[in-house]
Protein backbone atom coordinates (compact mmCIF):
# COMPACT_ATOMS: atom_id res chain seq x y z
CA UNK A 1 -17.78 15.52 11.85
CA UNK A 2 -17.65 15.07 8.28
CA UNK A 3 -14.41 17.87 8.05
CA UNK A 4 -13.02 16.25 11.37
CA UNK A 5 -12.91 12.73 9.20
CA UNK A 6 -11.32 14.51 6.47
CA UNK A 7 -8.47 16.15 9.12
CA UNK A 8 -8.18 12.54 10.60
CA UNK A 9 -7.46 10.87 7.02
CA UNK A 10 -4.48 13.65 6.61
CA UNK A 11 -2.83 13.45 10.06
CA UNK A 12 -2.72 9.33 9.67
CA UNK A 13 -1.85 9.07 6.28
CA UNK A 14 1.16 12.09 6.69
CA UNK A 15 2.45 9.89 9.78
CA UNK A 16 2.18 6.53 8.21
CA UNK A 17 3.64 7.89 5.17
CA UNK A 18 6.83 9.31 6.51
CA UNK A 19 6.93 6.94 9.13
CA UNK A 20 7.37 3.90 6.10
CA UNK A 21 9.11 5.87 4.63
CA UNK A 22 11.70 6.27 6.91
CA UNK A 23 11.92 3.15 7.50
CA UNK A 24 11.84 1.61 3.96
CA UNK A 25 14.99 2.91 3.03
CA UNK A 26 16.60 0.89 5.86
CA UNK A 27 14.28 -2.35 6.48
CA UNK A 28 17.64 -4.31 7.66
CA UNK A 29 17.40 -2.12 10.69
CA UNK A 30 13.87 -2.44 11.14
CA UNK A 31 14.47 -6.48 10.77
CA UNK A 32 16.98 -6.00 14.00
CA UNK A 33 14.14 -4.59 16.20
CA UNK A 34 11.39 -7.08 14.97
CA UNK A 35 13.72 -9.95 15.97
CA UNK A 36 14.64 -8.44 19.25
CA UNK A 37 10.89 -8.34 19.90
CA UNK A 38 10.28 -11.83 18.65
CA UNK A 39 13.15 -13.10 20.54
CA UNK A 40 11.64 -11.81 23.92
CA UNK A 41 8.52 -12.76 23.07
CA UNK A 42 10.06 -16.32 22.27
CA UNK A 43 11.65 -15.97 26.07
CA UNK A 44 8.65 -14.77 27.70
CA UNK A 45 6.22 -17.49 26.29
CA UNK A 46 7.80 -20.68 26.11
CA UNK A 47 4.69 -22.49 24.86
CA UNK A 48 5.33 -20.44 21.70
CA UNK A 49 8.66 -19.84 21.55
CA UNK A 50 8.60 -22.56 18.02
CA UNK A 51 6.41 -19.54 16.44
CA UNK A 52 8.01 -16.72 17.46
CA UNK A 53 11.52 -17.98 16.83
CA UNK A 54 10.71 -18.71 13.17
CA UNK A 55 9.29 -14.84 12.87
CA UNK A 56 12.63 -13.70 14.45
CA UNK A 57 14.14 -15.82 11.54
CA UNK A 58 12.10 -14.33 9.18
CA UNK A 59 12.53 -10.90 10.69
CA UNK A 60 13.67 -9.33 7.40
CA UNK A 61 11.31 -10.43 5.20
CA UNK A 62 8.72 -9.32 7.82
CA UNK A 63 10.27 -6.23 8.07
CA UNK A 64 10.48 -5.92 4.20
CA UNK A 65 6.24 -6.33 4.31
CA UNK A 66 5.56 -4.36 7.10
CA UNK A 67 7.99 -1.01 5.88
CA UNK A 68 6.48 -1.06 2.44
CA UNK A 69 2.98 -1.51 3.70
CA UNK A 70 3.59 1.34 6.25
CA UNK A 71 4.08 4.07 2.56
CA UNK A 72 1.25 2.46 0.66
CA UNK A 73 -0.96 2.38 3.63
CA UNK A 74 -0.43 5.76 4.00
CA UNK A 75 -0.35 7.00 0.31
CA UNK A 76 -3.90 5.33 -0.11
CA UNK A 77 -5.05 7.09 3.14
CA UNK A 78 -4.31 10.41 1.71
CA UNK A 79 -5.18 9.51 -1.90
CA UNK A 80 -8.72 7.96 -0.22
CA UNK A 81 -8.24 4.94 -2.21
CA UNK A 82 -10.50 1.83 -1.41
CA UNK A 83 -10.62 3.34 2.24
CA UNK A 84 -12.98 0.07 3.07
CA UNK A 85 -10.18 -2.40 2.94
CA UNK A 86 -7.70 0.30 3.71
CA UNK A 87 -9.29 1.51 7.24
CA UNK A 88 -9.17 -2.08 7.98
CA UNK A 89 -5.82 -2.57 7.26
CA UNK A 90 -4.47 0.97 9.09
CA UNK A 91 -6.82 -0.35 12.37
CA UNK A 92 -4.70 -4.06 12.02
CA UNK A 93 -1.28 -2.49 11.98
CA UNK A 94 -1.75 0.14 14.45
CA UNK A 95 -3.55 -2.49 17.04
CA UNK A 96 -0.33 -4.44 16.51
CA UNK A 97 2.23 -1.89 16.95
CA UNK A 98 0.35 -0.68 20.08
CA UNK A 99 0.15 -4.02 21.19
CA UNK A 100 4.28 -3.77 20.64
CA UNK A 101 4.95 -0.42 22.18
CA UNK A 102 2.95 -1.35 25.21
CA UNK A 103 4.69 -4.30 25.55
CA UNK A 104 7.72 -2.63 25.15
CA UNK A 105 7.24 0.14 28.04
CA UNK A 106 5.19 -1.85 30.51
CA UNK A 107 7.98 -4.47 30.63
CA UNK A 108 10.53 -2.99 30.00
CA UNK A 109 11.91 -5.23 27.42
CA UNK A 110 12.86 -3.31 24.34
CA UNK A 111 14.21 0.31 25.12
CA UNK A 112 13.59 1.40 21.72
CA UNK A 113 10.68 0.60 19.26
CA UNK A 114 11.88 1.39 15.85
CA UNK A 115 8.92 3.45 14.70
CA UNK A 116 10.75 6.04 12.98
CA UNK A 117 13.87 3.73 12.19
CA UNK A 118 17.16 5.41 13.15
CA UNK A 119 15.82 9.20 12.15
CA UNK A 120 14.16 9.58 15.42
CA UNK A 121 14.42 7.81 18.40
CA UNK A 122 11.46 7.44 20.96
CA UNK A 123 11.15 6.35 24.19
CA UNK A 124 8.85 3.18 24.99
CA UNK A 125 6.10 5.65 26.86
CA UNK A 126 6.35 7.90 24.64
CA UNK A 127 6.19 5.61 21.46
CA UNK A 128 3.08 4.05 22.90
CA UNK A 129 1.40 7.25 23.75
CA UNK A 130 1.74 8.34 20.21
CA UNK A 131 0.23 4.80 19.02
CA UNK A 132 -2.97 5.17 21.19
CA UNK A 133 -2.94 9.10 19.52
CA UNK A 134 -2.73 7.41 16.24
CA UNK A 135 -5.75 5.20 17.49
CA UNK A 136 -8.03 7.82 18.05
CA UNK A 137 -7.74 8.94 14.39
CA UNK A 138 -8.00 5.53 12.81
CA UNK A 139 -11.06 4.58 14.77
CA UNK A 140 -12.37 8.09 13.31
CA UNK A 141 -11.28 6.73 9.94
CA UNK A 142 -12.67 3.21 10.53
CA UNK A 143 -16.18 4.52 11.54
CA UNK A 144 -16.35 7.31 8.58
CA UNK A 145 -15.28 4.36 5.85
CA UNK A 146 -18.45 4.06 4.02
CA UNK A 147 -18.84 8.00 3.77
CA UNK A 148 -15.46 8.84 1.91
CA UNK A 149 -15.47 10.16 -1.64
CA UNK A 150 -13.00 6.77 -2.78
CA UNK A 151 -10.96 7.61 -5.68
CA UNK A 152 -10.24 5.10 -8.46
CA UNK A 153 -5.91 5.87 -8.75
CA UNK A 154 -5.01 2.32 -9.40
CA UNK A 155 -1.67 2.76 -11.84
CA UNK A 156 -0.99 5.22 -8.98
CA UNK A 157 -0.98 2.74 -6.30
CA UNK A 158 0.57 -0.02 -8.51
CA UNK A 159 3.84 2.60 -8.99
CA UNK A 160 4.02 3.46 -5.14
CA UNK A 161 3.67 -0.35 -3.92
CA UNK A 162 6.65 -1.14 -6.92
CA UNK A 163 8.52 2.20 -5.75
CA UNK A 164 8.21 1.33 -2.36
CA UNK A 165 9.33 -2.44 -2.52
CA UNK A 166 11.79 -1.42 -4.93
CA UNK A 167 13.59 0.99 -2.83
CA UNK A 168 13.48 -1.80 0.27
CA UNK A 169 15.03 -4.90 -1.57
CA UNK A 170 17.51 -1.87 -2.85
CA UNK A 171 18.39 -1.17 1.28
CA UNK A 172 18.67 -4.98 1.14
CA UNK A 173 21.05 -6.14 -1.53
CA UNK A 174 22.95 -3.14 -1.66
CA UNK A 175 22.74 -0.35 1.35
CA UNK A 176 20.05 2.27 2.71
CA UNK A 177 19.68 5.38 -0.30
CA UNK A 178 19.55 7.31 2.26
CA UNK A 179 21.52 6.54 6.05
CA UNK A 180 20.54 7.99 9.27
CA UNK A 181 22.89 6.68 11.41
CA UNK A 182 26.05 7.72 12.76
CA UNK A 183 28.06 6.26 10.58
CA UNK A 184 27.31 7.50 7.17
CA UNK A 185 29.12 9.17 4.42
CA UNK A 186 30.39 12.79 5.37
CA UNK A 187 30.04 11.80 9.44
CA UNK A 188 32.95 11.80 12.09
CA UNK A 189 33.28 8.77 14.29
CA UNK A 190 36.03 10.17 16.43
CA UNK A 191 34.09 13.45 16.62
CA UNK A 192 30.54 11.96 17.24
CA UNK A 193 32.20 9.80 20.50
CA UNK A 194 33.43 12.55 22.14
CA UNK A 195 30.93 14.38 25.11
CA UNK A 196 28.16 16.44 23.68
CA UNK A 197 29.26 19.50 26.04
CA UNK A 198 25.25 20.04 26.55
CA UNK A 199 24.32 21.10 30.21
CA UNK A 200 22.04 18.95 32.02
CA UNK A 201 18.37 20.29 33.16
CA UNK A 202 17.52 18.49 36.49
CA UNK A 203 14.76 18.42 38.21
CA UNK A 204 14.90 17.46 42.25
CA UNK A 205 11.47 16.22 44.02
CA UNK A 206 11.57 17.22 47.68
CA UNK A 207 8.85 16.43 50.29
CA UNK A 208 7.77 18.76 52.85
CA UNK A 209 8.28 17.82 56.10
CA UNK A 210 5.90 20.35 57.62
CA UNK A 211 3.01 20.14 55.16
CA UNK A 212 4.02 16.65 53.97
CA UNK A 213 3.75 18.06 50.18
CA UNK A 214 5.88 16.84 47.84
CA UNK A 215 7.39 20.09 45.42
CA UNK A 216 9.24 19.65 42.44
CA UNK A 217 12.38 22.33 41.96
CA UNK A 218 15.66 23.01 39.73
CA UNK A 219 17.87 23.05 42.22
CA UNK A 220 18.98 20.82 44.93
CA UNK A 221 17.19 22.44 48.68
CA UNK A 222 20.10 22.58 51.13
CA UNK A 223 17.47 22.95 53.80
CA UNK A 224 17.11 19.26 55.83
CA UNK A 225 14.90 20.75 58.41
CA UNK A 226 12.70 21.71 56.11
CA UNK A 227 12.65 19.37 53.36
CA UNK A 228 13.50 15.51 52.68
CA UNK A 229 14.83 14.34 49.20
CA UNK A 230 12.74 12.16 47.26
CA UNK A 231 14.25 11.65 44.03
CA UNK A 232 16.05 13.28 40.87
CA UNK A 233 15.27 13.21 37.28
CA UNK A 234 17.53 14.41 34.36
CA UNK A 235 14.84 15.80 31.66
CA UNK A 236 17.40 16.08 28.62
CA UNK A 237 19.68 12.96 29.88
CA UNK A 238 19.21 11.34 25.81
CA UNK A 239 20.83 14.56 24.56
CA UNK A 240 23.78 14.18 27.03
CA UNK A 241 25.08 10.93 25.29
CA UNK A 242 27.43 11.14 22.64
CA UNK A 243 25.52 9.97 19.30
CA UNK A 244 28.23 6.79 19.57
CA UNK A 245 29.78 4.87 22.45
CA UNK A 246 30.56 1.48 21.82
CA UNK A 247 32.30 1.90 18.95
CA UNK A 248 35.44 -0.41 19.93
CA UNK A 249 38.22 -1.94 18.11
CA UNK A 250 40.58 -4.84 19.62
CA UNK A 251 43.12 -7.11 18.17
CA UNK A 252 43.04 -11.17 18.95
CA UNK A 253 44.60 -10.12 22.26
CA UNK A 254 42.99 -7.64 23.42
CA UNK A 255 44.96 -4.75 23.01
CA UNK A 256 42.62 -1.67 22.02
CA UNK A 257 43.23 -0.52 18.54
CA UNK A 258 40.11 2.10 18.46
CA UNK A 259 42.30 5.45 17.85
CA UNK A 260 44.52 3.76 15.03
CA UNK A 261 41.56 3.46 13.39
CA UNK A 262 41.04 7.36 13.22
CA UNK A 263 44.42 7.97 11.92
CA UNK A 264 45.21 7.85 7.75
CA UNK A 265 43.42 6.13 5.04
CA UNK A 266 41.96 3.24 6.28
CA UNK A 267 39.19 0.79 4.73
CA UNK A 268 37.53 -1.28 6.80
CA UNK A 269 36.11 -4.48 5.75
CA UNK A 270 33.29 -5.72 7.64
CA UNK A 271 32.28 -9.59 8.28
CA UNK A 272 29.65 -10.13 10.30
CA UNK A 273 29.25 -13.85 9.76
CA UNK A 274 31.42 -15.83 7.66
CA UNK A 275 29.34 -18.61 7.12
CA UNK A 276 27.09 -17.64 4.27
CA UNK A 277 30.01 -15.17 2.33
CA UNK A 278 29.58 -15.57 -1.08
CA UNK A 279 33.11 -16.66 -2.52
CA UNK A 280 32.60 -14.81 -5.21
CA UNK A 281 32.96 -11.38 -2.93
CA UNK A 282 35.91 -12.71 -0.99
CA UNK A 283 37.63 -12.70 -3.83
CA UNK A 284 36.43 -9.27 -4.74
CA UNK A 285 37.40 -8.08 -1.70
CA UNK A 286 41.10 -9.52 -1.53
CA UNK A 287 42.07 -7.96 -5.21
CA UNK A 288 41.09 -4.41 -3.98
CA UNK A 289 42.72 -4.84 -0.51
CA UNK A 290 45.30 -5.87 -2.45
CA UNK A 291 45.36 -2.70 -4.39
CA UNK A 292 44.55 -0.25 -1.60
CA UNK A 293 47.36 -1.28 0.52
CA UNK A 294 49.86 -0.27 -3.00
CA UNK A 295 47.41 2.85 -2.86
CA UNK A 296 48.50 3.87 0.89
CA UNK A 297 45.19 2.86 1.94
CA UNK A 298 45.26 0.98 5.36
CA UNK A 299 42.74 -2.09 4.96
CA UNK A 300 41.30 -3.42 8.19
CA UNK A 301 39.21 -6.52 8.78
CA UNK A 302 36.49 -5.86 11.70
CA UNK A 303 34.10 -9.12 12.41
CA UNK A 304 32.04 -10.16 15.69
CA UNK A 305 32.97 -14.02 14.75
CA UNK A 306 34.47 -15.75 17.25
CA UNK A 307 38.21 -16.04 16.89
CA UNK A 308 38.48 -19.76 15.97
CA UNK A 309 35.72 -19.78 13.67
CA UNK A 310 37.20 -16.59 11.29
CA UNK A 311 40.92 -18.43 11.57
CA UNK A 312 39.20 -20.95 9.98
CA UNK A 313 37.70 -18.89 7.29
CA UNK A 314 40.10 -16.78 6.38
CA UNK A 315 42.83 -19.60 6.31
CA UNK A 316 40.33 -21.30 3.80
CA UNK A 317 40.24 -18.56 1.34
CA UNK A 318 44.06 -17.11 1.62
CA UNK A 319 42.73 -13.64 3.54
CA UNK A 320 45.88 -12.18 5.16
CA UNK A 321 45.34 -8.94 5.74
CA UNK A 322 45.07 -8.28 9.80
CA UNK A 323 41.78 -8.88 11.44
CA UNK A 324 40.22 -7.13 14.56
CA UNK A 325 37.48 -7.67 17.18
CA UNK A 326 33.98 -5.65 17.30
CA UNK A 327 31.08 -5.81 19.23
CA UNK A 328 28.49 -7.57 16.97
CA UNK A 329 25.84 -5.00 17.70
CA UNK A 330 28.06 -2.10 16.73
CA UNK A 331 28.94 -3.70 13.82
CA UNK A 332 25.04 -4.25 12.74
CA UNK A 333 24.89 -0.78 12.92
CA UNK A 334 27.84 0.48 11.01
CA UNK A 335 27.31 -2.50 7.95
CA UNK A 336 23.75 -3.36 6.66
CA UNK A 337 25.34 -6.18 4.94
CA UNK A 338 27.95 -8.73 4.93
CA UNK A 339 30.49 -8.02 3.97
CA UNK A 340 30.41 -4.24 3.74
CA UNK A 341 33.22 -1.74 3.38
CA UNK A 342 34.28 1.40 4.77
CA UNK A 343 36.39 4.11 3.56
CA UNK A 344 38.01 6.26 6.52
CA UNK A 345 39.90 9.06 6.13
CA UNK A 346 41.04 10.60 9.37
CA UNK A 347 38.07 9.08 11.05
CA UNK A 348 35.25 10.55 8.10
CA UNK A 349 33.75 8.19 6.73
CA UNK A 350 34.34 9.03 2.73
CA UNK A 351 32.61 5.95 1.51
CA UNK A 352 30.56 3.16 2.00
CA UNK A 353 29.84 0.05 -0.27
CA UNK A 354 27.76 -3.47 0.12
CA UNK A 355 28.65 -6.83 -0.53
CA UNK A 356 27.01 -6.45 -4.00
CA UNK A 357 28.37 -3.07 -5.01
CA UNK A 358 32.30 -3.69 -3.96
CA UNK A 359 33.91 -1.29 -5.84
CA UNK A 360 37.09 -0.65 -7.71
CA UNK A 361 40.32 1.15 -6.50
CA UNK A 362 39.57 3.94 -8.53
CA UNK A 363 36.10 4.39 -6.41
CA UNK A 364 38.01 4.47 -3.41
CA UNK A 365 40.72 7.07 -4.64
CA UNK A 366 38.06 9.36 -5.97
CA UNK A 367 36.22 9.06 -2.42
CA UNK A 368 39.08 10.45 -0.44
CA UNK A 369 39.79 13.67 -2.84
């Protein structure tokens, strides 16, 4: 038992390690899927719908916490630091986040949990199955606390809780170090919407009408007489999808502008709220459209705000360059904050920048060598 506890401390803290860490270097994203899960919680119990509103409010900060606490967790798991307090802490999160993954599949409410941030998606079921695994070796943990040789690695732990704050508020104020989704540096919007060309494996339930079994084939039975369909499952139907499709670009009257966006040098300046821009940045941001456009760079202005609202804005601060309508989800996804810029070239992205680290003209010429 006592080498079983030992395996059990490495499996948890490798899984809480990399699973913090993976999420760490984009908590913004990790923020989006606590607030969706606050905001149906809000929905789903109106008596406390005060409470968990002002966590979905506070989703980033939460999500700040809970990502760092994920890599020190885990660190101090493998290091055997304090494993008292830490067992306690590994049993608290994991009840939580099984509490959220069951939630998730029984009801049907969230379709994706987040645990791995954007580097590997999991289905509900599946999420929750690997929470209760993850149970089993905590509990281990839990009941073995007392008996682990507890090493004393405090200026250890001090750097990896600083390190893994550190890189966090970096995600934050600037963008992720490191950027899983589809739209980061070297990746091919155009390319990554188009069909994956991957053959589907289905799998056909039939029932027997003579032995009233039901069988589960490949292939669809042409055989009524014999055998009744039941039902049809596609086993690889996530790997059919193309890695984006509802990437969507429109102009203030609807006419579809997504392929001009794939053509040239364009930079696309993101806005997904205009109420809390920092004037600062706007300013920023107009002298190097100004720029890019002498530069033969295409500049592009992509918000979510409704219509009236960025007329408003932009005719407040002197922005004239053309602006265009995107889905406000898509645009979460593409720009961890606001505003955020895009180089394109050709549809590849060459470059991406935060509101804090808007570069210079010569950044963006030196991007699209």
């Amino acid at each position: 038992m006592k080498l079983f506890s030992q395996i059990a401390r490495i499996i948890v803290g490798v899984i809480f390690t990399f699973s913090g860490f993976v999420k760490v270097v984009d908590p913004v994203g990790t923020g989006i899927k606590l607030e969706e899960y606050f905001e149906v919680f809000a929905q789903d119990l109106p008596s406390l719908q005060g409470l968990f509103m002002f966590f979905a409010h506070n989703s980033l900060f939460l999500s700040l916490i809970f990502c760092a606490l994920e890599v020190i967790l885990g660190l101090a798991t493998l290091l055997s630091y304090r494993m008292k307090i830490t067992s306690w802490l590994l049993l608290i999160i994991i009840v939580f986040f099984t509490f959220l993954t069951f939630y998730s599949a029984y009801f049907n409410k969230v379709t994706d949990c987040g645990c791995f941030g954007d580097f590997l998606k999991l289905k509900p079921w599946t999420s929750f199955y690997k929470d209760i695994f993850l149970i089993v070796f905590i509990l281990i943990i839990f009941t073995f606390k007392n008996k682990y040789a507890n090493s004393n690695q405090n200026i250890l732990m001090v750097i990896v809780t600083a390190i893994s704050f550190g890189i966090g508020i970096y995600a934050i104020r600037y963008l992720p170090p490191i950027d899983f989704l589809p739209y980061a540096i070297g990746k091919s919007i155009p390319e990554q919407m188009k069909p994956t060309g991957i053959k589907p494996i289905m799998e056909f339930t039939f029932l027997n009408k003579k032995t009233n079994e039901e069988i589960i084939v490949k292939e669809f039975l042409l055989d009524t007489l014999t055998y009744k369909y039941v039902s049809m499952v596609t086993l690889n139907e996530d790997k059919l999808k193309p890695k984006i499709t509802d990437y969507s670009i429109s102009d203030r009257k609807g006419n579809d502008y997504t392929d001009s966006t794939f053509v040239g040098n364009k930079l696309l300046v993101i806005f997904k709220d205009v109420k809390n821009t920092d004037i600062e940045q706007v300013k920023k941001l107009k002298s190097l459209i100004k720029t890019a456009q002498a530069k033969g760079i295409s500049p592009m202005i992509l918000t979510s705000v409704i219509q009236a609202d960025y007329q408003k804005f932009s005719e407040a601060n002197g922005i004239t360059t053309p602006y265009f309508s995107a889905d406000a989800t898509v645009l979460k996804t593409m720009a961890r904050t606001n505003p955020c810029l895009i180089l394109l070239k050709n549809g590849i992205v060459k470059g991406k920048w935060g509101s804090n680290s808007i570069p210079k003209i010569e950044s963006l010429a030196e991007n699209l060598k």
